[in-house]
PDB file of N, CA and C in Angstrom:
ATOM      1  N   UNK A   1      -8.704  54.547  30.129  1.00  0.00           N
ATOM      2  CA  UNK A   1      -7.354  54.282  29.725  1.00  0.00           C
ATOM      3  C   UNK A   1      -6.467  55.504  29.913  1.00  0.00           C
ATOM      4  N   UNK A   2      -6.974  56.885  30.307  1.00  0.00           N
ATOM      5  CA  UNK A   2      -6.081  58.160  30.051  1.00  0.00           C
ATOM      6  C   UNK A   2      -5.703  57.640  31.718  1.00  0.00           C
ATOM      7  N   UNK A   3      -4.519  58.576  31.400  1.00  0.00           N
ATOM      8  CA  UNK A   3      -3.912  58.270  32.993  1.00  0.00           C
ATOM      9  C   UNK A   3      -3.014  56.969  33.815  1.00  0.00           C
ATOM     10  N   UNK A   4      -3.294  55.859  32.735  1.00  0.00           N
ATOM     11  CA  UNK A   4      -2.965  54.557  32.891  1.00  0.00           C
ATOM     12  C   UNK A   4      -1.445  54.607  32.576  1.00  0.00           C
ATOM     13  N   UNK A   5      -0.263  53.766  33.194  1.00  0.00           N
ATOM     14  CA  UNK A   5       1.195  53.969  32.359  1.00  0.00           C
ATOM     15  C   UNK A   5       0.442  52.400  32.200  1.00  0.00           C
ATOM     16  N   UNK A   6       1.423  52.460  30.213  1.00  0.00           N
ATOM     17  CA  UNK A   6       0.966  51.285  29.782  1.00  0.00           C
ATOM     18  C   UNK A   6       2.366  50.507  30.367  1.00  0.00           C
ATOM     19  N   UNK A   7       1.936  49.128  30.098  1.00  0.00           N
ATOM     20  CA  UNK A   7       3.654  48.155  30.274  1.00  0.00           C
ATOM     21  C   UNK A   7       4.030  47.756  29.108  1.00  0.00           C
ATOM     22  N   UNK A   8       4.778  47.833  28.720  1.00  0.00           N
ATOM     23  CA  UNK A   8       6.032  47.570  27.531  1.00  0.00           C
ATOM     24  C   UNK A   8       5.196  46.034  26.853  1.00  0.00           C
ATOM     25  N   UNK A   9       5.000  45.950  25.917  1.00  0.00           N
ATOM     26  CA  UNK A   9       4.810  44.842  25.475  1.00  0.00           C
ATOM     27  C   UNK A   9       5.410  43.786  25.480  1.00  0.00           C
ATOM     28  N   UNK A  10       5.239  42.363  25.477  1.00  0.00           N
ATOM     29  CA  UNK A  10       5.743  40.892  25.656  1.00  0.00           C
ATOM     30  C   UNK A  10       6.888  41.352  24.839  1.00  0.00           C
ATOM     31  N   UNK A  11       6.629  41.790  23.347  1.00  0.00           N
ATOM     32  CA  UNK A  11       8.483  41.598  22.579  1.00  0.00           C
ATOM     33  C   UNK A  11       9.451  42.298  22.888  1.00  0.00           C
ATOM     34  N   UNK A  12       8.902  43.570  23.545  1.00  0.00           N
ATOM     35  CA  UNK A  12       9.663  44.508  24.162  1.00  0.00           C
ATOM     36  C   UNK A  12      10.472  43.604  25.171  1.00  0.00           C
ATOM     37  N   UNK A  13       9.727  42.916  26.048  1.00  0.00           N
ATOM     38  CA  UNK A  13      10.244  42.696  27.293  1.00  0.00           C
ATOM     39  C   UNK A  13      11.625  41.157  26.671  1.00  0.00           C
ATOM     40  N   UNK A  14      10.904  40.314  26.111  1.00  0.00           N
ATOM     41  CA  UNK A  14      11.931  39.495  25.516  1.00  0.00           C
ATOM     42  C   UNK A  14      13.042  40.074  24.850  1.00  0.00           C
ATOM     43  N   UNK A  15      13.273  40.639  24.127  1.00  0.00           N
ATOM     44  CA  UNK A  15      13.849  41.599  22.895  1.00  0.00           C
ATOM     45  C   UNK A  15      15.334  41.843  24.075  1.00  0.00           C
ATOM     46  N   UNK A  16      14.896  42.636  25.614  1.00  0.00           N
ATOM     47  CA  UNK A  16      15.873  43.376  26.067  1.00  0.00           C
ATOM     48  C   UNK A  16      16.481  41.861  27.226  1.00  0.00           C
ATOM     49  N   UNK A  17      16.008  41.199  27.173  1.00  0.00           N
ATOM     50  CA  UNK A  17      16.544  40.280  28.278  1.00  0.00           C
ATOM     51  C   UNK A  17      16.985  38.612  27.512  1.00  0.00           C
ATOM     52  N   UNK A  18      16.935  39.095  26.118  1.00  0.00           N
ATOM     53  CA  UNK A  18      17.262  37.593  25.037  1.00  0.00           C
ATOM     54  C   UNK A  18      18.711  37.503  24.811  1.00  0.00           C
ATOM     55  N   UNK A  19      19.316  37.611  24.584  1.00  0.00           N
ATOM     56  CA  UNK A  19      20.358  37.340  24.257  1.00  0.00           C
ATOM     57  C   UNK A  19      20.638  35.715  23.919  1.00  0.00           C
ATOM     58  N   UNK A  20      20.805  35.127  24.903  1.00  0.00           N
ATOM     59  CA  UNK A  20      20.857  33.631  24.356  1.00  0.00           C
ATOM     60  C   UNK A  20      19.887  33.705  23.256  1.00  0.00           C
ATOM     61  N   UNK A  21      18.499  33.651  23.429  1.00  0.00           N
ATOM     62  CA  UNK A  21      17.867  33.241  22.409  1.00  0.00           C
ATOM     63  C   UNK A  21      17.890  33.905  20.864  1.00  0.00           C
ATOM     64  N   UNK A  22      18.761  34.942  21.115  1.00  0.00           N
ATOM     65  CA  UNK A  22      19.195  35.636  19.761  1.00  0.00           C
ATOM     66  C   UNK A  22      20.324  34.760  19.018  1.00  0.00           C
ATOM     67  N   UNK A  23      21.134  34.310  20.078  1.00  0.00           N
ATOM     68  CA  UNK A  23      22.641  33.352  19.766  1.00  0.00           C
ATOM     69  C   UNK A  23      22.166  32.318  18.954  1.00  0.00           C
ATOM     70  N   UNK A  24      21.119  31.558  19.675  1.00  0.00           N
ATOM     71  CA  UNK A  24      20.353  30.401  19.046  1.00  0.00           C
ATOM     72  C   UNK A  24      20.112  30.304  17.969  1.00  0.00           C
ATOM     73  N   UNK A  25      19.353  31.787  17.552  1.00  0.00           N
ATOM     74  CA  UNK A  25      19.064  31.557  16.352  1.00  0.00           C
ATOM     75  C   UNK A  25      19.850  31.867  15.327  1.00  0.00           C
ATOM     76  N   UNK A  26      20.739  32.663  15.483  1.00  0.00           N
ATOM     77  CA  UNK A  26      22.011  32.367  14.392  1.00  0.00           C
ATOM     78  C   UNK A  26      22.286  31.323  13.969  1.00  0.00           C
ATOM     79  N   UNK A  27      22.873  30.533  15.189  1.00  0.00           N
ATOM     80  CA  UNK A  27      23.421  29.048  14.935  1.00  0.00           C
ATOM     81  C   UNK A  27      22.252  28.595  14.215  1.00  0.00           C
ATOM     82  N   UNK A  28      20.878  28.718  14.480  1.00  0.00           N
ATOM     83  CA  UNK A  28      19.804  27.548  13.533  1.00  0.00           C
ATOM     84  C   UNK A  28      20.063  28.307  11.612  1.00  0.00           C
ATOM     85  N   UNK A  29      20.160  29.429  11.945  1.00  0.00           N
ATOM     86  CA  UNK A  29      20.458  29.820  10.668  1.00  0.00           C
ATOM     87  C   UNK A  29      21.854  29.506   9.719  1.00  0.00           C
ATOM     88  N   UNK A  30      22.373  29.047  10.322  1.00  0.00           N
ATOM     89  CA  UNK A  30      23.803  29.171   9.529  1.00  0.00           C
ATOM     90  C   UNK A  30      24.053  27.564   9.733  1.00  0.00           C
ATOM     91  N   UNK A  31      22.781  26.965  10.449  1.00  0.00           N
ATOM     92  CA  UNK A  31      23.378  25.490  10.067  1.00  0.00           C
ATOM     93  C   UNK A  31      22.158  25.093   8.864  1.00  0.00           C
ATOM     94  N   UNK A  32      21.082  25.781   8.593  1.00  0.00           N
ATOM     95  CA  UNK A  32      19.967  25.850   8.045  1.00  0.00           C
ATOM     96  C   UNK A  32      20.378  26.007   6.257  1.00  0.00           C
ATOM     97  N   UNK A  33      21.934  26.676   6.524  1.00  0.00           N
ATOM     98  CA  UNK A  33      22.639  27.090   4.951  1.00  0.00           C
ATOM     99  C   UNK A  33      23.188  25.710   4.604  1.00  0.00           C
ATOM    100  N   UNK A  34      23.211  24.868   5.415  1.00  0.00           N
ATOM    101  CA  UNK A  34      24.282  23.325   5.163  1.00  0.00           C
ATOM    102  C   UNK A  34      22.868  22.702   4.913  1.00  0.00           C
ATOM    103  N   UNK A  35      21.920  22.613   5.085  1.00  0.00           N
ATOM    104  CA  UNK A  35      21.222  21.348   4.211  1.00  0.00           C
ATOM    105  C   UNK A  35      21.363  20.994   3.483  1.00  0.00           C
ATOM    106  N   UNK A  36      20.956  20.199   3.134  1.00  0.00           N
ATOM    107  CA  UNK A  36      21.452  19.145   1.958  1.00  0.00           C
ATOM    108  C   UNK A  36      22.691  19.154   1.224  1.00  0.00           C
ATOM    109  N   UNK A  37      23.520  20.036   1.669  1.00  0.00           N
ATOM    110  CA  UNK A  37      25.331  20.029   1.274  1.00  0.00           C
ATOM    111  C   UNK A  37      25.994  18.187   1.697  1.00  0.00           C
ATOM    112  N   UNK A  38      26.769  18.100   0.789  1.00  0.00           N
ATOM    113  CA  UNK A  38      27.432  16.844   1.025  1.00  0.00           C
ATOM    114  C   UNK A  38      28.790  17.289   2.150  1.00  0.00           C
ATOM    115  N   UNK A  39      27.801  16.410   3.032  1.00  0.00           N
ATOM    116  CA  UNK A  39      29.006  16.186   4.774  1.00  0.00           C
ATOM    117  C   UNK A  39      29.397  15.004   4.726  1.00  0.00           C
ATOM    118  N   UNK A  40      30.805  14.844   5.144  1.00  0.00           N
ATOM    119  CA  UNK A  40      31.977  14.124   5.268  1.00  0.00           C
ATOM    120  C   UNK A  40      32.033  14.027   6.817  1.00  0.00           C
ATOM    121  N   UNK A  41      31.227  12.897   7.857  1.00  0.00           N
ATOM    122  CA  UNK A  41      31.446  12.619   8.911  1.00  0.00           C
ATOM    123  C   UNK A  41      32.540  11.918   9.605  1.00  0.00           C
ATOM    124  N   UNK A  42      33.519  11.914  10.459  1.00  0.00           N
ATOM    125  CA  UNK A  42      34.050  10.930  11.308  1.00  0.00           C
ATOM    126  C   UNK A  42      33.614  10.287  12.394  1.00  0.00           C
ATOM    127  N   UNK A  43      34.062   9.127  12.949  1.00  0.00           N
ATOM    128  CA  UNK A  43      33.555   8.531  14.128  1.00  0.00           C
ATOM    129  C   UNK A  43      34.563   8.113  14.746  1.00  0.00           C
ATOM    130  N   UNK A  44      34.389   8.005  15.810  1.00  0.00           N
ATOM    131  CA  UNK A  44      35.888   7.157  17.173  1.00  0.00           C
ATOM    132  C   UNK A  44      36.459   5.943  16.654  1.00  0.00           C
ATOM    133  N   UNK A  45      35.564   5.224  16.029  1.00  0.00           N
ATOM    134  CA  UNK A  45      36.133   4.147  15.306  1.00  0.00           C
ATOM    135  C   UNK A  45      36.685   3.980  14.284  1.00  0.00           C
ATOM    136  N   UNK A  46      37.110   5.408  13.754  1.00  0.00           N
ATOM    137  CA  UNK A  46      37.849   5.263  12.305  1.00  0.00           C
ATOM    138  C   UNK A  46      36.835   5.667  11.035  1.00  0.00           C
ATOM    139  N   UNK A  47      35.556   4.681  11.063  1.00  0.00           N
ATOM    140  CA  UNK A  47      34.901   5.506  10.209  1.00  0.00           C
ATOM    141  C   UNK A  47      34.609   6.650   9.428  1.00  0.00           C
ATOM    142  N   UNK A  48      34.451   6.714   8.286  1.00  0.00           N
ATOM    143  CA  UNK A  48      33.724   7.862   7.903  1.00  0.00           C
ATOM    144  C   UNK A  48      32.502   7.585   7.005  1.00  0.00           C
ATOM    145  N   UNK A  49      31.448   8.738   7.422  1.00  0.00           N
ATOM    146  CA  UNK A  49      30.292   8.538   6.184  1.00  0.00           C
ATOM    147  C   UNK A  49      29.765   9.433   5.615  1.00  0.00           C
ATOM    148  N   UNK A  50      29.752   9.867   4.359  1.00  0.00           N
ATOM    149  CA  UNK A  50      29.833  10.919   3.057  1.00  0.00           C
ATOM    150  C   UNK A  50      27.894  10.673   3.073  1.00  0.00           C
ATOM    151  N   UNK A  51      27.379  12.048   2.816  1.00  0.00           N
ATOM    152  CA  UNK A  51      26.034  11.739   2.351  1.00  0.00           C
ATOM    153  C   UNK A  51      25.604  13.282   2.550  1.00  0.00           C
ATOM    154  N   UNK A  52      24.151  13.542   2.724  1.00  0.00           N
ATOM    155  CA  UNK A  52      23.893  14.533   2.082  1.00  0.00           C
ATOM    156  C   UNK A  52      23.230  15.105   3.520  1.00  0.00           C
ATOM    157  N   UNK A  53      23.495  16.395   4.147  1.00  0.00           N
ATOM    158  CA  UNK A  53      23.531  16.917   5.448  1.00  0.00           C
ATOM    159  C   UNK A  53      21.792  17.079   4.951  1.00  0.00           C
ATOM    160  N   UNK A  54      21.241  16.176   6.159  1.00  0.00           N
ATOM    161  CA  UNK A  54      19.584  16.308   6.504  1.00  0.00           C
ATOM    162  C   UNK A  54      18.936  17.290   7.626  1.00  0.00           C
ATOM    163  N   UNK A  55      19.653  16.967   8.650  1.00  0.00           N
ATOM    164  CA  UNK A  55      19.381  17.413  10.076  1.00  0.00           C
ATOM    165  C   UNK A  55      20.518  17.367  11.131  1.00  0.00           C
ATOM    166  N   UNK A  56      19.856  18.058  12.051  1.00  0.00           N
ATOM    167  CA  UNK A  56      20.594  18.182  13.245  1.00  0.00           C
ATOM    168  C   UNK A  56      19.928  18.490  14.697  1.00  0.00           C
ATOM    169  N   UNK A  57      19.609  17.783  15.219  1.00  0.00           N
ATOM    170  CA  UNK A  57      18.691  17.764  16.671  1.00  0.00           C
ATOM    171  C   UNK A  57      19.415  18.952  17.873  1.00  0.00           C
ATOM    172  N   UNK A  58      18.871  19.271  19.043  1.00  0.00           N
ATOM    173  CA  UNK A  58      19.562  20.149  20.108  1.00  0.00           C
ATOM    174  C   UNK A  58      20.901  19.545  20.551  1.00  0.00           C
ATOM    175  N   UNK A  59      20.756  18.417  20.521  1.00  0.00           N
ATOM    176  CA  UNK A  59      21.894  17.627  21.213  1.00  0.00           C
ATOM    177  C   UNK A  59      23.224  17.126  20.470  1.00  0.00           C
ATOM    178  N   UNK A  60      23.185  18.155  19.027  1.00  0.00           N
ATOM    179  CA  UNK A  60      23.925  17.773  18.317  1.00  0.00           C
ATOM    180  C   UNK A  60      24.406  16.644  17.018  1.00  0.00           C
ATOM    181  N   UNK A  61      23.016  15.773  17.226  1.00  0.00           N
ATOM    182  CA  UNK A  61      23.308  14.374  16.298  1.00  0.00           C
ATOM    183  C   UNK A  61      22.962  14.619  15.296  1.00  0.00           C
ATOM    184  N   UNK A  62      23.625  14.054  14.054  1.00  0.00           N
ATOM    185  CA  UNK A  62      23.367  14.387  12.864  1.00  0.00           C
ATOM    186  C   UNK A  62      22.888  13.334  11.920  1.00  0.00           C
ATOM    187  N   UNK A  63      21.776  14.022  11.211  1.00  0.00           N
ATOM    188  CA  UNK A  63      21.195  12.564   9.743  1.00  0.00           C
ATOM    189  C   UNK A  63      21.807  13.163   8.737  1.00  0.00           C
ATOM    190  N   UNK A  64      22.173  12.364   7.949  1.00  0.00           N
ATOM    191  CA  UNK A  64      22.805  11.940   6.418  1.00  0.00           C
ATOM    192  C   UNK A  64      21.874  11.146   5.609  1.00  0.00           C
ATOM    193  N   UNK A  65      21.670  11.752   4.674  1.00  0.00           N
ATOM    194  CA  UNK A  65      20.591  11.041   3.421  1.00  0.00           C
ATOM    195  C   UNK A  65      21.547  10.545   2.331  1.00  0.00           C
ATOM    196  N   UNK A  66      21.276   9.653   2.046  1.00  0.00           N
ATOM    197  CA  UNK A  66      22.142   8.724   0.890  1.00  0.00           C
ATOM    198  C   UNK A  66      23.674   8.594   1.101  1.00  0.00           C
ATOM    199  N   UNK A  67      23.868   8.065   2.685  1.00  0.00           N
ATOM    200  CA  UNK A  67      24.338   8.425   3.248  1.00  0.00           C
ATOM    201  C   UNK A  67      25.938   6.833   2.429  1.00  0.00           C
ATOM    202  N   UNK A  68      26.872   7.091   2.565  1.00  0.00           N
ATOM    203  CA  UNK A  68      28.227   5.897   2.284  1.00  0.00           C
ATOM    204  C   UNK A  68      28.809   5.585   3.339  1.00  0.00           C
ATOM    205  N   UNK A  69      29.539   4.442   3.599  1.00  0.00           N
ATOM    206  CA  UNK A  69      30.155   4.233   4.834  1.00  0.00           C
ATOM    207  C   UNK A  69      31.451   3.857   4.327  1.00  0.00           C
ATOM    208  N   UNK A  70      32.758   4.726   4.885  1.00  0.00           N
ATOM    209  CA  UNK A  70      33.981   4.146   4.287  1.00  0.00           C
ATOM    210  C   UNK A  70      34.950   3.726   5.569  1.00  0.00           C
ATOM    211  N   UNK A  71      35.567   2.799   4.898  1.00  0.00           N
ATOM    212  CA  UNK A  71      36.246   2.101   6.861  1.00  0.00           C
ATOM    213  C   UNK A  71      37.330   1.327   5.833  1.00  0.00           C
ATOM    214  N   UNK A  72      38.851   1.676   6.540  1.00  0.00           N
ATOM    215  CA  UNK A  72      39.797   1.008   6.011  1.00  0.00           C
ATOM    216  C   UNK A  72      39.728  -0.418   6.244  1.00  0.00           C
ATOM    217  N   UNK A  73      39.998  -1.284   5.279  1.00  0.00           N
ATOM    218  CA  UNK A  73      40.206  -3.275   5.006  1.00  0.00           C
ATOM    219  C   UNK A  73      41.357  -3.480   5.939  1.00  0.00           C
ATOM    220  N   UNK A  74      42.394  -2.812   6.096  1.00  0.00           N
ATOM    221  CA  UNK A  74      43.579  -3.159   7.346  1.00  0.00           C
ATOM    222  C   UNK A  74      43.983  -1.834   8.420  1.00  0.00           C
ATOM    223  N   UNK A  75      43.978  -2.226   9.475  1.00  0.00           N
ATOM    224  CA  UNK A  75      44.168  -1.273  10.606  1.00  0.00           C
ATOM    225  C   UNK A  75      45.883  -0.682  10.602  1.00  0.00           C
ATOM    226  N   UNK A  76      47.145  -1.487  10.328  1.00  0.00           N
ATOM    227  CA  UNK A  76      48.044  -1.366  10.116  1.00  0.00           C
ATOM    228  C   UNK A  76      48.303  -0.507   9.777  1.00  0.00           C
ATOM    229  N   UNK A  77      47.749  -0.281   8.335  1.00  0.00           N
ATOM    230  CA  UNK A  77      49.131   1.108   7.243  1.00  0.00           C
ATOM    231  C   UNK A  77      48.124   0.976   6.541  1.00  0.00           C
ATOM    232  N   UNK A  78      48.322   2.279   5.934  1.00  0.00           N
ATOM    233  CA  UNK A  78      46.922   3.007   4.998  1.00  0.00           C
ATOM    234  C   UNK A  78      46.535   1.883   4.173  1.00  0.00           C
ATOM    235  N   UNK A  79      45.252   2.042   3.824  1.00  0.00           N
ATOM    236  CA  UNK A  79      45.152   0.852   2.732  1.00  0.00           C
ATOM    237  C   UNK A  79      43.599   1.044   1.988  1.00  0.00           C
ATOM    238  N   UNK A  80      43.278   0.712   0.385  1.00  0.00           N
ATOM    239  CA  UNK A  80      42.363   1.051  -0.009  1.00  0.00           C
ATOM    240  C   UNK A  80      40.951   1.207   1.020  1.00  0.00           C
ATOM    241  N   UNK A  81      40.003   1.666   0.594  1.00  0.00           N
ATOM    242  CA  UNK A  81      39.099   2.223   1.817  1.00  0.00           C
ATOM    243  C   UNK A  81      37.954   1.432   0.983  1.00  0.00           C
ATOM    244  N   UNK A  82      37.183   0.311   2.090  1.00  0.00           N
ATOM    245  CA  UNK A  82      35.507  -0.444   1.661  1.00  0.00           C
ATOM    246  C   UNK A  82      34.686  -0.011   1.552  1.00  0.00           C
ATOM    247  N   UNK A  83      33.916   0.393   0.771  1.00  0.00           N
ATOM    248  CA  UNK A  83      33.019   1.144   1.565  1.00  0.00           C
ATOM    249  C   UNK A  83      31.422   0.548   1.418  1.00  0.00           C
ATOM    250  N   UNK A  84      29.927   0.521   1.904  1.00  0.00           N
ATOM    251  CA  UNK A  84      29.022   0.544   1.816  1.00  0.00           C
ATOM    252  C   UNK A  84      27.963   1.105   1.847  1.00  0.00           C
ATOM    253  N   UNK A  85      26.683   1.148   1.231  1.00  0.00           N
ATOM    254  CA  UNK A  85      25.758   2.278   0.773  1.00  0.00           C
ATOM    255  C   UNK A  85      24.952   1.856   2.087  1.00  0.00           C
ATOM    256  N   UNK A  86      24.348   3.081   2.859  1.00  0.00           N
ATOM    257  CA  UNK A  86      23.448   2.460   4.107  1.00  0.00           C
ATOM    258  C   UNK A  86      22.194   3.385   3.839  1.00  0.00           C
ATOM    259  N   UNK A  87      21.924   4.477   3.029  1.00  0.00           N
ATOM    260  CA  UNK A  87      20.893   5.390   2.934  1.00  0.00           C
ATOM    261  C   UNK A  87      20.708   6.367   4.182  1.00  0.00           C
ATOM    262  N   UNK A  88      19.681   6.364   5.102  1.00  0.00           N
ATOM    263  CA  UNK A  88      19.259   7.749   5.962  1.00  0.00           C
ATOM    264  C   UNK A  88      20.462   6.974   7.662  1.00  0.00           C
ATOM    265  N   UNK A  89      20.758   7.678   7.742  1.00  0.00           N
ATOM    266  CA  UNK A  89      21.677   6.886   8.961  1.00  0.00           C
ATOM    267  C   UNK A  89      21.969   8.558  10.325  1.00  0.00           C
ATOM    268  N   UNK A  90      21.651   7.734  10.919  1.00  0.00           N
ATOM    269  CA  UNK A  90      22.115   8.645  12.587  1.00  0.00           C
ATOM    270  C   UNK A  90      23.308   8.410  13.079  1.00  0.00           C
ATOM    271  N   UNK A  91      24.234  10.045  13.314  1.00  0.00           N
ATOM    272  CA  UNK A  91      25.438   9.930  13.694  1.00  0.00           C
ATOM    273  C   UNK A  91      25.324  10.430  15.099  1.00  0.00           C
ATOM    274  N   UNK A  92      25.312   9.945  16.240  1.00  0.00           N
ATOM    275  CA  UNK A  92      25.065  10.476  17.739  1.00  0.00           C
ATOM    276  C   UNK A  92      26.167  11.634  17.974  1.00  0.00           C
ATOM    277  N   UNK A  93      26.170  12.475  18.425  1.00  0.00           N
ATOM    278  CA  UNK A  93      27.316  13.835  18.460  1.00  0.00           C
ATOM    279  C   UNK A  93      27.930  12.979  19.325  1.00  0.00           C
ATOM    280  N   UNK A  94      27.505  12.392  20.314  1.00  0.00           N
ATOM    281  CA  UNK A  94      29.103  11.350  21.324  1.00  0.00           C
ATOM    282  C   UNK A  94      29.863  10.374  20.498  1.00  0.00           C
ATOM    283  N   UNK A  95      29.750  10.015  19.158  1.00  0.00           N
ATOM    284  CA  UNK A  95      30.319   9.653  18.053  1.00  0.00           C
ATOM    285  C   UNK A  95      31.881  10.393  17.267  1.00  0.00           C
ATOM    286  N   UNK A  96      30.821  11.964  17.135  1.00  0.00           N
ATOM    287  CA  UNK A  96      31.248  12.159  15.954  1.00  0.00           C
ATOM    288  C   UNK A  96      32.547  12.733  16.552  1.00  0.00           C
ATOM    289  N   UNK A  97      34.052  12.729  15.434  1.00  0.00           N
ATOM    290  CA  UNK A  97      35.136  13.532  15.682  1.00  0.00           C
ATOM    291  C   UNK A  97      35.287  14.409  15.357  1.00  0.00           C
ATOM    292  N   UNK A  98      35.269  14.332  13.647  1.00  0.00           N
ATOM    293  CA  UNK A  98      35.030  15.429  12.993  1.00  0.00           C
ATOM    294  C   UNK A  98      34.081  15.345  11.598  1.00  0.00           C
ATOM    295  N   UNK A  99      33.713  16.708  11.250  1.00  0.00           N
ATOM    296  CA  UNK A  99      32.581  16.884  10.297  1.00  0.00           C
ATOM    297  C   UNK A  99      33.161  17.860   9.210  1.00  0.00           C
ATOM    298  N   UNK A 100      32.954  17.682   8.019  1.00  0.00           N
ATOM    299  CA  UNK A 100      33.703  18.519   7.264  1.00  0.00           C
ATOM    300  C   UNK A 100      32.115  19.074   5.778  1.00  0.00           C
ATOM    301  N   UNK A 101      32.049  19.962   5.477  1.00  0.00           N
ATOM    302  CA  UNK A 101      30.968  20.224   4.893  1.00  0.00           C
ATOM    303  C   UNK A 101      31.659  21.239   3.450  1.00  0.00           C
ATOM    304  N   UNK A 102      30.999  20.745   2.370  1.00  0.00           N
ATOM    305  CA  UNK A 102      31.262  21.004   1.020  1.00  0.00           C
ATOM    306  C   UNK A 102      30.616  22.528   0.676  1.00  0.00           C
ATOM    307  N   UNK A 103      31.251  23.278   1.102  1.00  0.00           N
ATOM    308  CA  UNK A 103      31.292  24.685   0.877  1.00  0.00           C
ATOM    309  C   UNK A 103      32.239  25.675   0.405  1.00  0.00           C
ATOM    310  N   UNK A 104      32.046  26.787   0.526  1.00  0.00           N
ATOM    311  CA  UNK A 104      33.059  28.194   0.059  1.00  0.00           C
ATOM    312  C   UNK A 104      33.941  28.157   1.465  1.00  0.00           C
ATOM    313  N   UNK A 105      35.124  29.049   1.184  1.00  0.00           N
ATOM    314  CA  UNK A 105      35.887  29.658   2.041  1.00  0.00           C
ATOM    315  C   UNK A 105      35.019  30.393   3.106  1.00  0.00           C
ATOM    316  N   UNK A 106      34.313  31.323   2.273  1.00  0.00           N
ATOM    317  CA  UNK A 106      33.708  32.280   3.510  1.00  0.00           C
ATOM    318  C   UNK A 106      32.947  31.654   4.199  1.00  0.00           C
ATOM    319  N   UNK A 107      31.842  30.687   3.740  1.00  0.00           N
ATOM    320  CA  UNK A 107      31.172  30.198   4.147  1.00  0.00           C
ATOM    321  C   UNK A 107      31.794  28.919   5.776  1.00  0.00           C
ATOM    322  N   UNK A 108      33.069  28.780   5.190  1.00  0.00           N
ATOM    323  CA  UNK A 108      33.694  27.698   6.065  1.00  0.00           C
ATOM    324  C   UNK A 108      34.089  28.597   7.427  1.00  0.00           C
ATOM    325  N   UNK A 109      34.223  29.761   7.118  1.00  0.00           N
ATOM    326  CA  UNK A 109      34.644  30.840   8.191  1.00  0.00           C
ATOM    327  C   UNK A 109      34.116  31.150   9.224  1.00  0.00           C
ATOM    328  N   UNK A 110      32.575  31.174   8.418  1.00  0.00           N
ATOM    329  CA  UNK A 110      31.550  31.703   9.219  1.00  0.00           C
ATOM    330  C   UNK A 110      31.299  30.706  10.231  1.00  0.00           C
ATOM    331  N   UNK A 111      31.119  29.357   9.826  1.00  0.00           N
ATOM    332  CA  UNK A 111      31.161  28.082  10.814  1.00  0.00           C
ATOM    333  C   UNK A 111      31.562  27.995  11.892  1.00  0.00           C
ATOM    334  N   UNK A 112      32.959  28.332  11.519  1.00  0.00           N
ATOM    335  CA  UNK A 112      34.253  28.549  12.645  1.00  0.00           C
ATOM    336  C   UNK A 112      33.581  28.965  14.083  1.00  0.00           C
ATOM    337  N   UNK A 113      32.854  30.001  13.951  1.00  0.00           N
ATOM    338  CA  UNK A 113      32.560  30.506  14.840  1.00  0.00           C
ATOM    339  C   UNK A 113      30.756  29.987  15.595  1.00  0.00           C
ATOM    340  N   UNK A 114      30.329  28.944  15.152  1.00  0.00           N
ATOM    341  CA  UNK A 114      29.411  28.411  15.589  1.00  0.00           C
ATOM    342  C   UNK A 114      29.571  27.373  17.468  1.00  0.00           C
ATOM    343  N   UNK A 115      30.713  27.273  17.307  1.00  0.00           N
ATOM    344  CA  UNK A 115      31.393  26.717  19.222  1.00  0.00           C
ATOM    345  C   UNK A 115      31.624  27.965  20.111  1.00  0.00           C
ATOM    346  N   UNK A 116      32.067  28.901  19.602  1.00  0.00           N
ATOM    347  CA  UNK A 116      32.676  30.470  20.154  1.00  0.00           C
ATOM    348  C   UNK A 116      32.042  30.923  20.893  1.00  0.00           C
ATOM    349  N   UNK A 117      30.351  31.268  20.262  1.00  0.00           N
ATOM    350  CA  UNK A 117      29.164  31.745  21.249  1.00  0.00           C
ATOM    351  C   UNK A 117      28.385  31.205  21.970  1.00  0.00           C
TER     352      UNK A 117
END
């Protein structure tokens, strides 16, 4: 072994050429702080459904546990909102409009910046 140049070890070598995979894992971390927080989903169709943030796959889709479905009774002009209990339900990210999550200020900040990188 004297005389040998060693080669940099596997983490070494990942470590200096990661970057994405450093990005990644932020985002898994800071969406990892929203579990089970109560999320307020939208959909293209007007919908919304209130329930309790489960998951979130690569592709963006999101589960809701004890999950509500609220959808206005007339399309016209605002009007009381129906709603129904559906339990564990899948929101496809080609769905969703917007997502709103029951947190702090700072915490809402930090989010902000989860599209950026």
């Amino acid at each position: 072994m004297e005389g040998e140049t060693q080669q940099p070890s596997a983490p070494i070598q990942e470590n200096s050429s990661d970057g994405p995979r450093q990005i990644s894992s932020d985002r898994v971390n800071r969406v990892k702080k929203l579990l089970f927080r109560r999320m307020l989903v939208g959909i293209k169709d007007g919908r919304f459904f209130l329930g309790g943030f489960y998951c979130m796959d690569k592709q963006g889709n999101i589960i809701l546990q004890d999950a509500v479905e609220y959808r206005s009774t007339r399309r016209s002009s605002p009007s009381p909102m129906e709603q129904r209990c559906l339990g564990l339900i899948l929101i496809p990210s080609s769905c969703r409009i917007s997502c709103h999550v029951d947190c702090s200020v700072e915490e809402q900040l930090s989010l902000l910046s989860l599209n950026e990188k």
